[in-house]
N, C-alpha and C. Protein backbone atom coordinates (compact mmCIF):
# COMPACT_ATOMS: atom_id res chain seq x y z
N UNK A 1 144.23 117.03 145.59
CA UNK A 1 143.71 115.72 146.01
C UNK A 1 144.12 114.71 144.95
N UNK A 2 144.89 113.91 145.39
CA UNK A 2 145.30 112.87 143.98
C UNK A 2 144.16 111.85 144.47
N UNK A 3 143.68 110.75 142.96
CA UNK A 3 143.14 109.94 143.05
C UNK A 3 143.75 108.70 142.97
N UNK A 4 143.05 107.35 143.51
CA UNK A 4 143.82 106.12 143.30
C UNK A 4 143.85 106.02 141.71
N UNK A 5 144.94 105.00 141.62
CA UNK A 5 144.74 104.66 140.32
C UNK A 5 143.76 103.12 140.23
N UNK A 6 142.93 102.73 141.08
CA UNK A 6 141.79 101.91 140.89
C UNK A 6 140.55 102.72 140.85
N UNK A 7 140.42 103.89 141.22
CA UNK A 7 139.23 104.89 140.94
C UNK A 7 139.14 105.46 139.74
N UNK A 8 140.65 105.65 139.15
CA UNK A 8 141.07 106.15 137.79
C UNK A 8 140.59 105.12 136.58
N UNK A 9 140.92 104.24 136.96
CA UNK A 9 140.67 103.00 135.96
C UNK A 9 139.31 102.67 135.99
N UNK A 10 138.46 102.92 136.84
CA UNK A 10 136.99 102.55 136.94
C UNK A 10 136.40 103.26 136.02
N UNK A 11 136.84 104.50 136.38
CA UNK A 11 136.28 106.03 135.54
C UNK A 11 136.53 105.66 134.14
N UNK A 12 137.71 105.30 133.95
CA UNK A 12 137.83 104.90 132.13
C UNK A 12 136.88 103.98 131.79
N UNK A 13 136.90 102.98 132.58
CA UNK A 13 135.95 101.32 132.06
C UNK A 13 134.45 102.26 131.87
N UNK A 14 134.04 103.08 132.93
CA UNK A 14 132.80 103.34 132.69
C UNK A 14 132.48 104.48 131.36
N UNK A 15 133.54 105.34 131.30
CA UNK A 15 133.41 105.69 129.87
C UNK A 15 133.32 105.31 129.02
N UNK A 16 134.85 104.29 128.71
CA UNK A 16 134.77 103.69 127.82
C UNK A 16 132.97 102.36 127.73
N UNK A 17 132.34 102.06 128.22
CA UNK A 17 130.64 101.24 128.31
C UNK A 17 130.51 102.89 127.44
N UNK A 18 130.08 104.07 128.28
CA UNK A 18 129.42 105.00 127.68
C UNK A 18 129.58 104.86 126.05
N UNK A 19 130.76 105.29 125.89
CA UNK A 19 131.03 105.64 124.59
C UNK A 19 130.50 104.52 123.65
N UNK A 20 131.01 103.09 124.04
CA UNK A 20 130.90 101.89 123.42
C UNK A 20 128.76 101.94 123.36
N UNK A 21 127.98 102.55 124.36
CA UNK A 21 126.55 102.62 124.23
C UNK A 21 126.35 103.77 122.88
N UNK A 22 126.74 104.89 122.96
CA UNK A 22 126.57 105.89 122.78
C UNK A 22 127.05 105.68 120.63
N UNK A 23 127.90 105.22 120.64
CA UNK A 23 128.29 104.61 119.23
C UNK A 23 127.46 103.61 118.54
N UNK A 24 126.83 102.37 119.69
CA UNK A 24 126.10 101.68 118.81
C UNK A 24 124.44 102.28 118.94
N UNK A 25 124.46 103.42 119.62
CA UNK A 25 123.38 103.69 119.23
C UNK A 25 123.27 104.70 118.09
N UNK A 26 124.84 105.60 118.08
CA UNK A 26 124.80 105.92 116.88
C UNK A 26 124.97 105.36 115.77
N UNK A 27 125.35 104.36 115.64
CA UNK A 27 125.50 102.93 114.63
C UNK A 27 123.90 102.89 114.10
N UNK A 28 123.37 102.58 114.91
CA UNK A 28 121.15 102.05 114.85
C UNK A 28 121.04 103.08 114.01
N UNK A 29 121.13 104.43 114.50
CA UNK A 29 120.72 105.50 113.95
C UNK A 29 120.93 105.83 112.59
N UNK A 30 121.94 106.06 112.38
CA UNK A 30 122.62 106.06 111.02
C UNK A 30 122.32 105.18 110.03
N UNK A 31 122.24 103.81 110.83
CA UNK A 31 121.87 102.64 109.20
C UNK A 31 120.60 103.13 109.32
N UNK A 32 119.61 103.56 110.58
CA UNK A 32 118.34 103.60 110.22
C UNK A 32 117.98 104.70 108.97
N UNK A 33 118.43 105.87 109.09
CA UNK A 33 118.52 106.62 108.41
C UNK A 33 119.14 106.12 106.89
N UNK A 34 120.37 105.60 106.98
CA UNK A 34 120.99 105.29 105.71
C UNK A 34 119.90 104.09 104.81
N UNK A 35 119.15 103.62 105.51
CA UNK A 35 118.34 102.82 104.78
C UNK A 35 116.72 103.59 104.54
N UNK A 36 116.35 104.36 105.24
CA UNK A 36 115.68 105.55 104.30
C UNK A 36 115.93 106.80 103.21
N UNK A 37 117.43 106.80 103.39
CA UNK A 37 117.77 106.90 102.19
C UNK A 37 118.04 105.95 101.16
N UNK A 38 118.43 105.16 101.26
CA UNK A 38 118.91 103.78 100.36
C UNK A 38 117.49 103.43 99.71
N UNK A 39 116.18 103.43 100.48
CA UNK A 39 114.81 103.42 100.08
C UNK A 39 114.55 104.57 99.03
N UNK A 40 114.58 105.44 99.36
CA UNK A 40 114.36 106.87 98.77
C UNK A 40 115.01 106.93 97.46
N UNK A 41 116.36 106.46 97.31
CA UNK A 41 117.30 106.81 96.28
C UNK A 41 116.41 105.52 95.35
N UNK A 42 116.38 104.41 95.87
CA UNK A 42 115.48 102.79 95.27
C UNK A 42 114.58 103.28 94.53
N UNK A 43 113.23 104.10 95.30
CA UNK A 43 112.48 104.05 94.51
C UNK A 43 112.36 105.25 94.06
N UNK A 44 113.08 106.36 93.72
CA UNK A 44 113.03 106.94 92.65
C UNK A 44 113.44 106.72 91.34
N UNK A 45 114.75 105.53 91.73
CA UNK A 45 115.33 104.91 90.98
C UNK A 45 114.46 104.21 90.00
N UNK A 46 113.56 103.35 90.50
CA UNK A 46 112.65 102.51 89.91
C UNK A 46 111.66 103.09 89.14
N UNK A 47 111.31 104.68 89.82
CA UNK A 47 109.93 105.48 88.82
C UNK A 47 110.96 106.18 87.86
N UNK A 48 111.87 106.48 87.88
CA UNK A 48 112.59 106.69 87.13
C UNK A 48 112.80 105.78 85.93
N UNK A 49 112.97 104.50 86.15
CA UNK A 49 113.25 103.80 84.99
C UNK A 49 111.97 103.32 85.06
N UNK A 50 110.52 103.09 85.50
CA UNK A 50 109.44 102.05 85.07
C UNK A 50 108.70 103.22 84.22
N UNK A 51 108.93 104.07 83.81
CA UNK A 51 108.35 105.61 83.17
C UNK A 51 109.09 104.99 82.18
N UNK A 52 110.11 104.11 81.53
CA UNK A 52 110.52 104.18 80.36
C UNK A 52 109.86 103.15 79.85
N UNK A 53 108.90 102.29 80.74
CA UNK A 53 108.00 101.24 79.84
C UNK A 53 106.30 101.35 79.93
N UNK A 54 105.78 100.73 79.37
CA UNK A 54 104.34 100.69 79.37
C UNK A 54 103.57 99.27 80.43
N UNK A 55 103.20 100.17 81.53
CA UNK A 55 102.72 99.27 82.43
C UNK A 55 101.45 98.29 82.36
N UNK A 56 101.04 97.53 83.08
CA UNK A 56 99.87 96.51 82.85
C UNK A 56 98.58 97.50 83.36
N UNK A 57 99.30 98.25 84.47
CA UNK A 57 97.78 98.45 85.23
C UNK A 57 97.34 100.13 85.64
N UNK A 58 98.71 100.73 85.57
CA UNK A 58 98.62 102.26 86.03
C UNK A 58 98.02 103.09 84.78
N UNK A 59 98.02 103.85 84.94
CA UNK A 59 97.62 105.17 84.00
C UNK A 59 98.83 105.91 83.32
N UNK A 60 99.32 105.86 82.66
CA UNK A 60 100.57 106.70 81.86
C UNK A 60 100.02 107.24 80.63
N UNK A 61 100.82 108.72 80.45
CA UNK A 61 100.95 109.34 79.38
C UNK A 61 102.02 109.17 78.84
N UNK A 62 102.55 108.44 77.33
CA UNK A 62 102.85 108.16 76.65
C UNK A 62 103.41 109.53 75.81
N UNK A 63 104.89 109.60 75.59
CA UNK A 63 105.16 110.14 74.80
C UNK A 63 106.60 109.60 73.34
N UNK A 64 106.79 110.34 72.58
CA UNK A 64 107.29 109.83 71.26
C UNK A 64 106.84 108.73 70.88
N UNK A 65 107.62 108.65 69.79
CA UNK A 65 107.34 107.18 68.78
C UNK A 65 107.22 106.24 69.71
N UNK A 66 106.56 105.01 69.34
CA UNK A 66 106.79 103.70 69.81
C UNK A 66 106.70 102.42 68.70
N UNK A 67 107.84 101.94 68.44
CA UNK A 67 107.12 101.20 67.40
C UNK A 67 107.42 99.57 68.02
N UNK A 68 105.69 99.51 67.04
CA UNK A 68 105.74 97.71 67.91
C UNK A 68 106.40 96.38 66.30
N UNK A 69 106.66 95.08 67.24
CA UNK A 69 107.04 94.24 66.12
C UNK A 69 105.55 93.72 66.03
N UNK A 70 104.67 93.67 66.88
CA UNK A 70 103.52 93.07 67.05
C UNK A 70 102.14 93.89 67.71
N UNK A 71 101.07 93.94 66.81
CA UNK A 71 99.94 95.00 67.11
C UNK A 71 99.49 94.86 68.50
N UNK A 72 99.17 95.42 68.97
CA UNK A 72 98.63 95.46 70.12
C UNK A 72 96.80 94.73 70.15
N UNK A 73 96.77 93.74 70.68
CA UNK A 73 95.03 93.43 70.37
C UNK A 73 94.09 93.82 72.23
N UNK A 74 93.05 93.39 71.75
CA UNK A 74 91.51 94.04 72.81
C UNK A 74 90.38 93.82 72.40
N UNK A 75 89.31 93.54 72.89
CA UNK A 75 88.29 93.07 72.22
C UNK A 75 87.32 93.99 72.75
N UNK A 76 87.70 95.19 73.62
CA UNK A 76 87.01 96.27 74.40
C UNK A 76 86.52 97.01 73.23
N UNK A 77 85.42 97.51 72.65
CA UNK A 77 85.06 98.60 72.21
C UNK A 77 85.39 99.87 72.59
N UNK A 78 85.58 100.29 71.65
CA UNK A 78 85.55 102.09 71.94
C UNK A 78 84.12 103.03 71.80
N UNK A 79 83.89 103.70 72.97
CA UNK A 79 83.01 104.12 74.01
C UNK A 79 82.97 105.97 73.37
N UNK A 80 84.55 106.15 73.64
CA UNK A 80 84.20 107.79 73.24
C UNK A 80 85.53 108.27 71.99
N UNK A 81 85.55 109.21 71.71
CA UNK A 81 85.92 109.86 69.95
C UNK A 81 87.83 109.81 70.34
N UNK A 82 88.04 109.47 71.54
CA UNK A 82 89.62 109.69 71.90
C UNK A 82 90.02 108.52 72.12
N UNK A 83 88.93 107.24 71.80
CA UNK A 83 89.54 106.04 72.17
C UNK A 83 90.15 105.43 71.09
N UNK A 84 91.01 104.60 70.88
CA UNK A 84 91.33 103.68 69.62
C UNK A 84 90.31 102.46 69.70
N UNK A 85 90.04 102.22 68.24
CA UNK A 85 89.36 100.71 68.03
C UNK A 85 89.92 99.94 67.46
N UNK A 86 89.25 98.91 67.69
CA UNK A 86 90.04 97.43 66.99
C UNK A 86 88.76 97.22 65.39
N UNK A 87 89.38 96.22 65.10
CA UNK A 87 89.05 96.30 63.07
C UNK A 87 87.50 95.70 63.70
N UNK A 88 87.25 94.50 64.79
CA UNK A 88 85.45 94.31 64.93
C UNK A 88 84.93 95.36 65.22
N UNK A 89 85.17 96.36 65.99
CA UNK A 89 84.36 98.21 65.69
C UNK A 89 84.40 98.43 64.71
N UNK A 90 85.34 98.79 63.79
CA UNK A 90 85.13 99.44 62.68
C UNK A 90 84.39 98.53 61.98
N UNK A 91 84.52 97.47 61.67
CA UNK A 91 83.40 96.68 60.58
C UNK A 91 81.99 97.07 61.60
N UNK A 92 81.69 96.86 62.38
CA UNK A 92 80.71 96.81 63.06
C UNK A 92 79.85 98.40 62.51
N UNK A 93 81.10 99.29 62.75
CA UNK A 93 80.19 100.21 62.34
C UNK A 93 80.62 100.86 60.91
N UNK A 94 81.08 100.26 60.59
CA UNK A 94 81.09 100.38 58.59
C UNK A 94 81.02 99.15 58.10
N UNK A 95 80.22 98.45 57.78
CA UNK A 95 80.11 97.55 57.01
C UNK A 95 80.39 97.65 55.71
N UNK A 96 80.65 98.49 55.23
CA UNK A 96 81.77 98.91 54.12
C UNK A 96 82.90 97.97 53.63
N UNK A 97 83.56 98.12 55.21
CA UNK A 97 85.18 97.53 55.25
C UNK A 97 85.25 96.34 55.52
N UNK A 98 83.64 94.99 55.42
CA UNK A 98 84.00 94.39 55.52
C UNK A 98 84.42 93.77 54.02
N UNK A 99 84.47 94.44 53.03
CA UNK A 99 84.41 94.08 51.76
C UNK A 99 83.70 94.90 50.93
N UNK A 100 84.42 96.40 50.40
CA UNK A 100 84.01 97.50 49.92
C UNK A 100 83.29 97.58 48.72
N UNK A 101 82.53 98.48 48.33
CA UNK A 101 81.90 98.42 47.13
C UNK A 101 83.00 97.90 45.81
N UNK A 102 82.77 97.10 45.08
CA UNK A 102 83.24 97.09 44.23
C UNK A 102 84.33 95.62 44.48
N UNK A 103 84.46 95.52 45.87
CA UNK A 103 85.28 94.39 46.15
C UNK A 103 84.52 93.08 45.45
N UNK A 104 85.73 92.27 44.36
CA UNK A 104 84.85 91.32 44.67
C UNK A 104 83.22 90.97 44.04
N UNK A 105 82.81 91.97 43.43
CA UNK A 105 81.94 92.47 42.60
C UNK A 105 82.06 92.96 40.91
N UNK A 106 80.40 92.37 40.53
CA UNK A 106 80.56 93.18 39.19
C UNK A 106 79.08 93.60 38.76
N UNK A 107 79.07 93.75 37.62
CA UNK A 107 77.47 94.12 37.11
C UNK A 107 77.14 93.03 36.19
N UNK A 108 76.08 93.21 36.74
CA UNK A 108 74.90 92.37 36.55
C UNK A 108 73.40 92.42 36.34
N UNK A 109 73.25 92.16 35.21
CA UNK A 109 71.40 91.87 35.02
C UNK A 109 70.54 91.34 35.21
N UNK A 110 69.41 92.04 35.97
CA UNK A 110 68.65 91.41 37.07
C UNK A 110 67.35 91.59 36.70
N UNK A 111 66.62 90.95 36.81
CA UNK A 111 65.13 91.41 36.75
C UNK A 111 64.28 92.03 37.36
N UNK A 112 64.11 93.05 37.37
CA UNK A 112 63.27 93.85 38.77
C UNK A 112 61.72 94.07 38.06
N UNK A 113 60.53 94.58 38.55
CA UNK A 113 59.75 94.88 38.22
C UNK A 113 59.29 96.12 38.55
N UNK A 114 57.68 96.98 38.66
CA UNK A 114 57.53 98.31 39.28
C UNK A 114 57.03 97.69 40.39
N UNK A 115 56.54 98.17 41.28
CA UNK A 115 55.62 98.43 42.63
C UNK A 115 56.29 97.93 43.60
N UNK A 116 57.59 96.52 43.51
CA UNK A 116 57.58 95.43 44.11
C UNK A 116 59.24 95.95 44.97
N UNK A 117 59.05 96.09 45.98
CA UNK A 117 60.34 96.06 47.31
C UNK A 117 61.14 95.37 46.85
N UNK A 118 62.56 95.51 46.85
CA UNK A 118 63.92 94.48 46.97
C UNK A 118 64.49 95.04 47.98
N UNK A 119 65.55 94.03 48.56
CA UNK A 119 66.32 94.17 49.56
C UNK A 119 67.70 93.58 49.11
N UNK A 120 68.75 94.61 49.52
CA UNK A 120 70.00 94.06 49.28
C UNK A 120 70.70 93.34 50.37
N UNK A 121 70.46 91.94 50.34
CA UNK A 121 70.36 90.83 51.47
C UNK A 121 72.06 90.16 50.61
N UNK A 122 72.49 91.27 50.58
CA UNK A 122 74.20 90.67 49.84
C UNK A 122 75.49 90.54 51.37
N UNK A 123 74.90 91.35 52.44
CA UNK A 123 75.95 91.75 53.12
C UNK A 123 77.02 92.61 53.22
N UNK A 124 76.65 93.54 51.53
CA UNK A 124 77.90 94.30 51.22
C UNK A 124 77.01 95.57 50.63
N UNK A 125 77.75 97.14 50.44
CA UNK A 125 76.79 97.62 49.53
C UNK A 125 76.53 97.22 48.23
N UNK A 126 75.31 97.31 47.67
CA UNK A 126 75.77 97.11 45.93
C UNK A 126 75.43 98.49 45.27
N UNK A 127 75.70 98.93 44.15
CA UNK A 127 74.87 99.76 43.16
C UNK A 127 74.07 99.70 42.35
N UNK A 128 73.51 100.25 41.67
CA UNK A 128 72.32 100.07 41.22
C UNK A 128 72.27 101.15 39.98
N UNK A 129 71.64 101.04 38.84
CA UNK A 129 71.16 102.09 38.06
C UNK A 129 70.33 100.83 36.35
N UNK A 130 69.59 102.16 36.49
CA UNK A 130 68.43 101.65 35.39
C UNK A 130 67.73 102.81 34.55
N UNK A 131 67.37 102.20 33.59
CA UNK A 131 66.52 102.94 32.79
C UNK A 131 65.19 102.30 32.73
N UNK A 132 64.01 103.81 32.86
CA UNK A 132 62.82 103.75 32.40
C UNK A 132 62.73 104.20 31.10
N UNK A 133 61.59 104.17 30.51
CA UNK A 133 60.95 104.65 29.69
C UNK A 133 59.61 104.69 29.55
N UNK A 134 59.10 105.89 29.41
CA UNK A 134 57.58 105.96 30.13
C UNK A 134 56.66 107.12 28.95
N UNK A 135 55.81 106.46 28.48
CA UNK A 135 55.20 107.33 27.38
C UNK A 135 53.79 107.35 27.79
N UNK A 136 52.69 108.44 27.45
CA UNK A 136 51.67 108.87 27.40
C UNK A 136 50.63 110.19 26.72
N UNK A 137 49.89 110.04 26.56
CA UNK A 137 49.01 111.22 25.76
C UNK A 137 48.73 112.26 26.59
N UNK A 138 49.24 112.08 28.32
CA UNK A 138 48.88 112.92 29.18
C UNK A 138 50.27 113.43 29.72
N UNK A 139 50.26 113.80 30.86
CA UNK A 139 51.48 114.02 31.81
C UNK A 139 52.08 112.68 32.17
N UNK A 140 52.74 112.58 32.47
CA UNK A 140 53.73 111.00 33.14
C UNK A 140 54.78 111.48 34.03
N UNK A 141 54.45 110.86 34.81
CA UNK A 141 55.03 110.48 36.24
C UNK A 141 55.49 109.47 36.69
N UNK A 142 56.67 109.22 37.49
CA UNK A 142 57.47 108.01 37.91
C UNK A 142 58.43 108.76 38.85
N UNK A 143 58.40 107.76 39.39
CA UNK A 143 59.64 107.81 41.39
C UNK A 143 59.87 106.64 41.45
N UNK A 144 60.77 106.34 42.45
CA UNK A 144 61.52 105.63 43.24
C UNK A 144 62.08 105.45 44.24
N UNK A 145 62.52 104.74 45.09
CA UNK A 145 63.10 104.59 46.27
C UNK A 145 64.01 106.04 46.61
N UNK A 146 64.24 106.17 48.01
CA UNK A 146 65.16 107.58 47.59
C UNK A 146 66.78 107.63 47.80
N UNK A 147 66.95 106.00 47.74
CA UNK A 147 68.19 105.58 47.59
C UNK A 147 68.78 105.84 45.86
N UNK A 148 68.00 106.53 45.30
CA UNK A 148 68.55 106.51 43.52
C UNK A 148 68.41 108.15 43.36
N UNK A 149 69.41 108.58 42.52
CA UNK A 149 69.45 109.92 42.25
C UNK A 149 68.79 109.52 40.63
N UNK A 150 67.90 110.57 40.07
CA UNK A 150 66.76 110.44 38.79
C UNK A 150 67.55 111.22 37.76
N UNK A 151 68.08 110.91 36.45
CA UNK A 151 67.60 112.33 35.64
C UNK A 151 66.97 111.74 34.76
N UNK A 152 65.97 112.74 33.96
CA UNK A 152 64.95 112.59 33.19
C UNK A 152 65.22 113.45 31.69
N UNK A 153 64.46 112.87 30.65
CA UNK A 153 64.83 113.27 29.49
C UNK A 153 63.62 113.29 28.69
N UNK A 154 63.24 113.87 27.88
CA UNK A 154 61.81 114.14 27.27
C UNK A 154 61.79 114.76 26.01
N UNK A 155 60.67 113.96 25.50
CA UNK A 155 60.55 113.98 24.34
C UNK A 155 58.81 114.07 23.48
N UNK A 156 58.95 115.34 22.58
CA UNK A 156 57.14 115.36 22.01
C UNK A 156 57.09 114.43 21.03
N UNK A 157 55.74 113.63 21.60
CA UNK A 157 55.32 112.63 20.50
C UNK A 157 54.61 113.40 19.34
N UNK A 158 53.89 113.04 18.11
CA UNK A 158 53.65 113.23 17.40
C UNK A 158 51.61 113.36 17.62
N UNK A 159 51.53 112.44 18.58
CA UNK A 159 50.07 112.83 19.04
C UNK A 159 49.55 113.73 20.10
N UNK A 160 50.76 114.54 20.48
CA UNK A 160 50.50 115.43 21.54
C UNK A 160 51.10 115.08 22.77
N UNK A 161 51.47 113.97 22.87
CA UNK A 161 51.56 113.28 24.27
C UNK A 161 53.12 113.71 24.34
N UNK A 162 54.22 112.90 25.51
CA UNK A 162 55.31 113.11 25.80
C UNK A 162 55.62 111.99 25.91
N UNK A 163 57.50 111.23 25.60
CA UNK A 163 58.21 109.91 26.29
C UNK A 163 59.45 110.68 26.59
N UNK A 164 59.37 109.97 28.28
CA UNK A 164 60.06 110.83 29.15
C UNK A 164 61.40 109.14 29.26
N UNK A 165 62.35 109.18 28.76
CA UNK A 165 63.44 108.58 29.59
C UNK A 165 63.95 108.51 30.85
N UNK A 166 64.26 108.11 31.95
CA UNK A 166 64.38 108.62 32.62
C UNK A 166 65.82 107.43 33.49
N UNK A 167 66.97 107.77 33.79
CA UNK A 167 68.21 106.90 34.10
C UNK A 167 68.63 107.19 35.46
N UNK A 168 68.70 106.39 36.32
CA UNK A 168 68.52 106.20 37.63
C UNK A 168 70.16 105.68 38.13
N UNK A 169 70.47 106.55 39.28
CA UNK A 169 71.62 105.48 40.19
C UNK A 169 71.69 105.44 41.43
N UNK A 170 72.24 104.61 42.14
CA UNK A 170 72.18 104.61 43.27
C UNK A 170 73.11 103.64 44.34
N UNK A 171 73.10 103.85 45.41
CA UNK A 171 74.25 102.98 46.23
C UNK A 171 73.33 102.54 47.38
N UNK A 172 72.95 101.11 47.41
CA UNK A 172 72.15 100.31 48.51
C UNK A 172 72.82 99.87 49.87
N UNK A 173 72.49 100.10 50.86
CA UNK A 173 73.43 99.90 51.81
C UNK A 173 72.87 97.73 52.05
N UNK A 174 73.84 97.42 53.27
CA UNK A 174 73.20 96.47 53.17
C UNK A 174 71.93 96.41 53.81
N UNK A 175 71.31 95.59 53.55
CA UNK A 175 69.91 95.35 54.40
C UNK A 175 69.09 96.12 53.86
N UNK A 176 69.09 96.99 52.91
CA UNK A 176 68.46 98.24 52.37
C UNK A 176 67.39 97.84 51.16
N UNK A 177 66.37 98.29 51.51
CA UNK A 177 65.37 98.10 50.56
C UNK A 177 65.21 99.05 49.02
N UNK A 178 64.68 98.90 48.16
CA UNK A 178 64.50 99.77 46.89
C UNK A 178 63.35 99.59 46.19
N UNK A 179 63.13 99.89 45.24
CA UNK A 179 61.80 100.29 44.62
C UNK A 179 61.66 100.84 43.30
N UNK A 180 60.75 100.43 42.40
CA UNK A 180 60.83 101.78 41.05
C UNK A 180 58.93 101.89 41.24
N UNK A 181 58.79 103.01 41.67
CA UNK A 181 57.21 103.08 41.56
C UNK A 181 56.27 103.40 40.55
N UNK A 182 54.98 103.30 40.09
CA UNK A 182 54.45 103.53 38.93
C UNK A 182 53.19 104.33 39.59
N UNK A 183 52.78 105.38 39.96
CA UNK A 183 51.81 105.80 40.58
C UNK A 183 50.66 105.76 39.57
N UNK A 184 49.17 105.47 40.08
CA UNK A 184 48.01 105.62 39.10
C UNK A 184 47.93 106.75 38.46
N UNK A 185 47.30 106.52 37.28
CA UNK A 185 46.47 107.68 36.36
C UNK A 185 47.45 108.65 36.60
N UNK A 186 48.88 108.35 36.20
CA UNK A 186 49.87 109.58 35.22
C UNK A 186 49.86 109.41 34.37
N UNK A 187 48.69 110.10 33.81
CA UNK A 187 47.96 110.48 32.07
C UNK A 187 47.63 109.60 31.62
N UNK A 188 47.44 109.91 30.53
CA UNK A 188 45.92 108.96 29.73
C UNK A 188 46.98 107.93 29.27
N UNK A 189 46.32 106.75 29.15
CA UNK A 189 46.67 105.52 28.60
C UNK A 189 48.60 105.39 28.33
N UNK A 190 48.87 105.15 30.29
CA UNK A 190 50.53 105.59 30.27
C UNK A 190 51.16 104.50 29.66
N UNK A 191 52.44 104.40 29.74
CA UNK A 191 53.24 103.04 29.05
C UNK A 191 54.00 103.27 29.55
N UNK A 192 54.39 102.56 30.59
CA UNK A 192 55.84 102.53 31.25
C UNK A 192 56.52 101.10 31.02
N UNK A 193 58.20 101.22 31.00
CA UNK A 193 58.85 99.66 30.67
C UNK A 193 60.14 99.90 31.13
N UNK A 194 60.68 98.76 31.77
CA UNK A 194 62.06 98.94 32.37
C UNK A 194 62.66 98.60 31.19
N UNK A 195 63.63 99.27 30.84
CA UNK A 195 64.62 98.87 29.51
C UNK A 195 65.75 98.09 30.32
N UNK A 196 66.39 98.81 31.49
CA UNK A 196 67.70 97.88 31.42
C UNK A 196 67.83 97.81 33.19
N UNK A 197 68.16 97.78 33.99
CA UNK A 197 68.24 97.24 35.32
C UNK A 197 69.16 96.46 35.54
N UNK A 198 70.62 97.11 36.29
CA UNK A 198 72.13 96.31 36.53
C UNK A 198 72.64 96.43 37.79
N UNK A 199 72.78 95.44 38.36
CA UNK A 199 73.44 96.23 39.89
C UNK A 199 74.88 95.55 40.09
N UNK A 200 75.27 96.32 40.92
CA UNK A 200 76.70 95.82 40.80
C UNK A 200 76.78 95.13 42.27
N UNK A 201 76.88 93.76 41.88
CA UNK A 201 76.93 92.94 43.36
C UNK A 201 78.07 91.52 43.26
């Protein structure tokens, strides 16, 4: 059976539509695809390189050196033992560092008396140390604040009695109160006297 050649030529035109459908839909397809990859390859690309900086807002673990030209500041406190603080925590909770013993300081002679409270209203720690001297025909006794470490030294009088020396030191925090106490009736007719009293402020 031969065919016309106007039936022949129809048959091509309509293939050729097919094919010409069939291509641009494989065309759609393909960029669709090629642009989920092109996405895919993007943003791995991007976690790939945003892992080499320190972000504003995500969570990263940080590894090697980093060194800055400029400190990093925050005015956030630190909460638990793995956090970093800034220098107002640490003064806050060492008042130490805002100006250390000895910063800035010297010794000095002060007048203190027995019974009577002081407070080291300096802002800083100071130190402290003094001598008693405390004589009686009986036993003798003397304390102090328990901010001062005591040693004592003793000596027989000639009427039976004892004079006990006794040299005191100590480190006052700020705000910290002190004391040299004289308790009643430690022995007969006592004699107590501050010889020297210096603090270092």
């Amino acid at each position: 059976i031969m065919a016309s050649r106007d039936y022949v030529d129809a048959i091509k035109v309509e293939l050729n539509l097919k094919i010409d459908a069939l291509t641009q839909k494989y065309d759609a397809e393909f960029k669709k695809v090629w642009d989920e990859f092109a996405k895919y390859l993007l943003e791995n690309k991007f976690k790939t390189e945003i892992a080499k900086y320190v972000t504003l807002a995500t969570n990263q673990t940080i590894t090697g050196a980093k060194d800055f030209t400029k400190l990093p500041t925050s005015s956030i406190k630190a909460t638990n033992d793995n956090q970093f603080v800034n220098l107002a925590t640490l003064k806050e909770q060492a008042p130490s560092l805002i100006g250390g013993l000895g910063v800035n300081q010297a010794w000095q002679n002060v007048s203190r008396a027995f019974d009577v409270a002081y407070t080291n209203n300096t802002g800083k720690p100071i130190a402290a140390k003094f001598q008693v001297n405390a004589s009686a025909s009986g036993d003798v006794s003397f304390s102090c604040s328990e901010q001062f470490a005591v040693s004592m030294f003793q000596t027989s009088l000639s009427n039976g009695g004892v004079s006990r020396t006794y040299f005191g030191f100590g480190i006052i925090p700020p705000n910290g109160q002190y004391r040299l106490n004289t308790p009643q009736h430690s022995g007969w007719y006592p004699s107590k006297s501050i010889v020297s009293f210096m603090e270092l402020r």
